[in-house]
C-alpha atoms as a PDB file:
ATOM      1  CA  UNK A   1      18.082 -35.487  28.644  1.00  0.00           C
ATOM      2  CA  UNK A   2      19.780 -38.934  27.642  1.00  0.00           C
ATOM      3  CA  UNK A   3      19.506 -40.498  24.332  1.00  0.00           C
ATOM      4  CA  UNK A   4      16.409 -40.591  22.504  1.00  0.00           C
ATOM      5  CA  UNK A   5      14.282 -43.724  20.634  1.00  0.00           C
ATOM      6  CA  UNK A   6      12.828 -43.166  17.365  1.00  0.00           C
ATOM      7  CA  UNK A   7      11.096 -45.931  15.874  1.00  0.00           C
ATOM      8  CA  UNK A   8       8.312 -45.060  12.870  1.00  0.00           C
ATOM      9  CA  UNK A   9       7.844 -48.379  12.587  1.00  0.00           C
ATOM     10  CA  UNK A  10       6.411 -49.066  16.040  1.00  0.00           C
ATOM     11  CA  UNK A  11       3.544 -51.819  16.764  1.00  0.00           C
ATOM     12  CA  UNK A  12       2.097 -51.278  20.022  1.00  0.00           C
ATOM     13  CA  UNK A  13       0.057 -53.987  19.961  1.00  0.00           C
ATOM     14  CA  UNK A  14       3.465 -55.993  19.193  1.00  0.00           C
ATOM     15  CA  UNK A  15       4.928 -54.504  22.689  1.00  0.00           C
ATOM     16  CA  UNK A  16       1.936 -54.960  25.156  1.00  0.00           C
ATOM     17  CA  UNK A  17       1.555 -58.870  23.712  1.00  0.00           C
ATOM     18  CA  UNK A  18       4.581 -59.387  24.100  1.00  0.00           C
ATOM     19  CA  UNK A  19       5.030 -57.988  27.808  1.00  0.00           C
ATOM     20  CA  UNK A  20       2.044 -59.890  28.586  1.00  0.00           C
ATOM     21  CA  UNK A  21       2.222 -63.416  26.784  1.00  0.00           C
ATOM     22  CA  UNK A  22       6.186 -64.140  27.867  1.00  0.00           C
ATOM     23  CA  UNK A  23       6.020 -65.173  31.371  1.00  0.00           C
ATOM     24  CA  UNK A  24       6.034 -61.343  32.740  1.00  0.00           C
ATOM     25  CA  UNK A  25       9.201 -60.851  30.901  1.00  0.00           C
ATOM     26  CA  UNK A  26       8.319 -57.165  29.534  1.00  0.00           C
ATOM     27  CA  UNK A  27      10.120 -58.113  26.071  1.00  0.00           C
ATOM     28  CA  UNK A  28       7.933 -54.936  24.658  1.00  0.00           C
ATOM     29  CA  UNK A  29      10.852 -52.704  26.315  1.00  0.00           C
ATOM     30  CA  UNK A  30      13.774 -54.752  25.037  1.00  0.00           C
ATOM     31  CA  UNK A  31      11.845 -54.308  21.465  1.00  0.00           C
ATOM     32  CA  UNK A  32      11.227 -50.706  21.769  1.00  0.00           C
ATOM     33  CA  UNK A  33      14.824 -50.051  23.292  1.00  0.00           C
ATOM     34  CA  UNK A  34      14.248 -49.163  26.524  1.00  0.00           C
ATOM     35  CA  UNK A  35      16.737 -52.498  27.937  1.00  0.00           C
ATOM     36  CA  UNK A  36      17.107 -50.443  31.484  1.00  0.00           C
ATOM     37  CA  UNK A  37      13.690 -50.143  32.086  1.00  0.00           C
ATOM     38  CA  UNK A  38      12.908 -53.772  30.913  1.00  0.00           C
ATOM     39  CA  UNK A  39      15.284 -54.844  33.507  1.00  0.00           C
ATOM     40  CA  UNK A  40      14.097 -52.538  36.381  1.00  0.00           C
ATOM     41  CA  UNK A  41      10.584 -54.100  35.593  1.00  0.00           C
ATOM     42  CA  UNK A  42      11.699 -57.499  35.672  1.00  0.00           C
ATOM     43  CA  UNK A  43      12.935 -57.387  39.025  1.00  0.00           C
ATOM     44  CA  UNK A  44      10.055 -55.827  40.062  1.00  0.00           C
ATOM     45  CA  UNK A  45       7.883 -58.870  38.350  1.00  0.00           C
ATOM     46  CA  UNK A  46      10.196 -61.094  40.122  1.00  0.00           C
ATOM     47  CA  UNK A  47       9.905 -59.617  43.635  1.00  0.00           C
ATOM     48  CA  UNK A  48       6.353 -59.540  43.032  1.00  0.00           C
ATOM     49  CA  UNK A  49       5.584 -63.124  41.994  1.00  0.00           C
ATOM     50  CA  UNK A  50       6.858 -64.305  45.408  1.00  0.00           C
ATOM     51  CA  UNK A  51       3.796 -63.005  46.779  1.00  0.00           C
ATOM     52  CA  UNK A  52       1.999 -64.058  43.932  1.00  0.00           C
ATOM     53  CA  UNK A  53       1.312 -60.060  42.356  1.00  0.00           C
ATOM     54  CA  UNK A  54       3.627 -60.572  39.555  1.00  0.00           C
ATOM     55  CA  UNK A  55       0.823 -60.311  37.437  1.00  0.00           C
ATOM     56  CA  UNK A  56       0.241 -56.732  38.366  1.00  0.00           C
ATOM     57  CA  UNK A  57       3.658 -55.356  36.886  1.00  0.00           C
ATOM     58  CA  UNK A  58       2.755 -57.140  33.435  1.00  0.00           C
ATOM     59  CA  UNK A  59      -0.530 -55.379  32.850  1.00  0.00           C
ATOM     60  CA  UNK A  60       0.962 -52.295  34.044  1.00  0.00           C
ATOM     61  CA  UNK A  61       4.570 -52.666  31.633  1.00  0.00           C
ATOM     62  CA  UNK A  62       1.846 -53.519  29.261  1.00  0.00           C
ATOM     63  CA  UNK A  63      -0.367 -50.770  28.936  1.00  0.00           C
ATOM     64  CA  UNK A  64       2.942 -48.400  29.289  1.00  0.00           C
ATOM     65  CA  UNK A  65       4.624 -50.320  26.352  1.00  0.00           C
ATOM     66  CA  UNK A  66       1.241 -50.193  24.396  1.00  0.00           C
ATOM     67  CA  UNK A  67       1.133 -45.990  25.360  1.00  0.00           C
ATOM     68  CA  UNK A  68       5.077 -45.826  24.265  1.00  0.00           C
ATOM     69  CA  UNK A  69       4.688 -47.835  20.841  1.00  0.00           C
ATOM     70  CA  UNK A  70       1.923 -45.592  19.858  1.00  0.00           C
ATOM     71  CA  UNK A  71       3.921 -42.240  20.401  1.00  0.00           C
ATOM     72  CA  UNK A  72       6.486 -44.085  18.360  1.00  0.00           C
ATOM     73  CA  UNK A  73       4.051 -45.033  16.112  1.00  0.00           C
ATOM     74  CA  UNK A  74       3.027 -41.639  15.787  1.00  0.00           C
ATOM     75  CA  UNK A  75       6.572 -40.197  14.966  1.00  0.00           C
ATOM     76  CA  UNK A  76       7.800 -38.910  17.864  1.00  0.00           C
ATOM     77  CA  UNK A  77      10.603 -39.813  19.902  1.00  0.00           C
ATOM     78  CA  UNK A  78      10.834 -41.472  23.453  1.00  0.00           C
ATOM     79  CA  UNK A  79      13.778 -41.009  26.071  1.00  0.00           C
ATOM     80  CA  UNK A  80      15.338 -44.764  27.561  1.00  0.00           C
ATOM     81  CA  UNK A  81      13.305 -44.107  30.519  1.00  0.00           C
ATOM     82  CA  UNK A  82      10.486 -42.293  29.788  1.00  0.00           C
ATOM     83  CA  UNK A  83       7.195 -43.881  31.179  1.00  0.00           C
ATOM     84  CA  UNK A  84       3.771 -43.504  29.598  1.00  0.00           C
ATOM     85  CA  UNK A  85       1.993 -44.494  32.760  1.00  0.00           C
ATOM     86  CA  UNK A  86       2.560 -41.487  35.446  1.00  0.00           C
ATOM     87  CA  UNK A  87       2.329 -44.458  38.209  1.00  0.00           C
ATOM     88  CA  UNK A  88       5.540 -45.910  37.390  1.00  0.00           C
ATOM     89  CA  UNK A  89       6.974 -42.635  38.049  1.00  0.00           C
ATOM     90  CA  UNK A  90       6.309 -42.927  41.586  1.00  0.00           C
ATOM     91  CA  UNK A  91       8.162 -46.570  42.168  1.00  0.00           C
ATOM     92  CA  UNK A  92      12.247 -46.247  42.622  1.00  0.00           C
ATOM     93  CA  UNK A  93      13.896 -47.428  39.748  1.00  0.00           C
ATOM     94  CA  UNK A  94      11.869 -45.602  37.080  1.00  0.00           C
ATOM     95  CA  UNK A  95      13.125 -41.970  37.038  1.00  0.00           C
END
């Protein structure tokens, strides 16, 4: 199952700000500890801005770090590349 992220002292507001306000870089992920999945969604950001979509990946890394932070929040844990938005489990790179 992988290693697991506990963090009690989530913000989720914190994470989807912070994927949103720093140039599409999802920094929520790197925050939460999910560094693969930050990076996987940079590229995609990246590819994306060439055609001028970028935007799309950094509401959707948003919402999904906002989902993530609150089952933190909450207590409970989170695997490295678990994905609170079913969508992303459909693009490569996410599962």
């Amino acid at each position: 199952m992988g290693e697991m992220i506990t963090k009690p002292d989530a913000n989720p507001i914190l994470y989807a700000v912070m994927n949103l306000i720093i140039c599409g870089l999802p920094i929520g992920h790197f925050m939460m500890g999910q560094s693969q999945k930050a990076i996987v969604l940079f590229v995609y950001i990246v590819v994306l801005n060439l055609v001028g979509l970028g935007f799309i990946i950094s509401v959707i890394a948003a919402i999904d770090a906002y989902q993530l932070g609150q089952k933190l929040q909450s207590g409970e844990s989170i695997g490295m590349k678990e994905n609170g938005m079913s969508l992303l489990d459909s693009l490569p790179g996410f599962k």
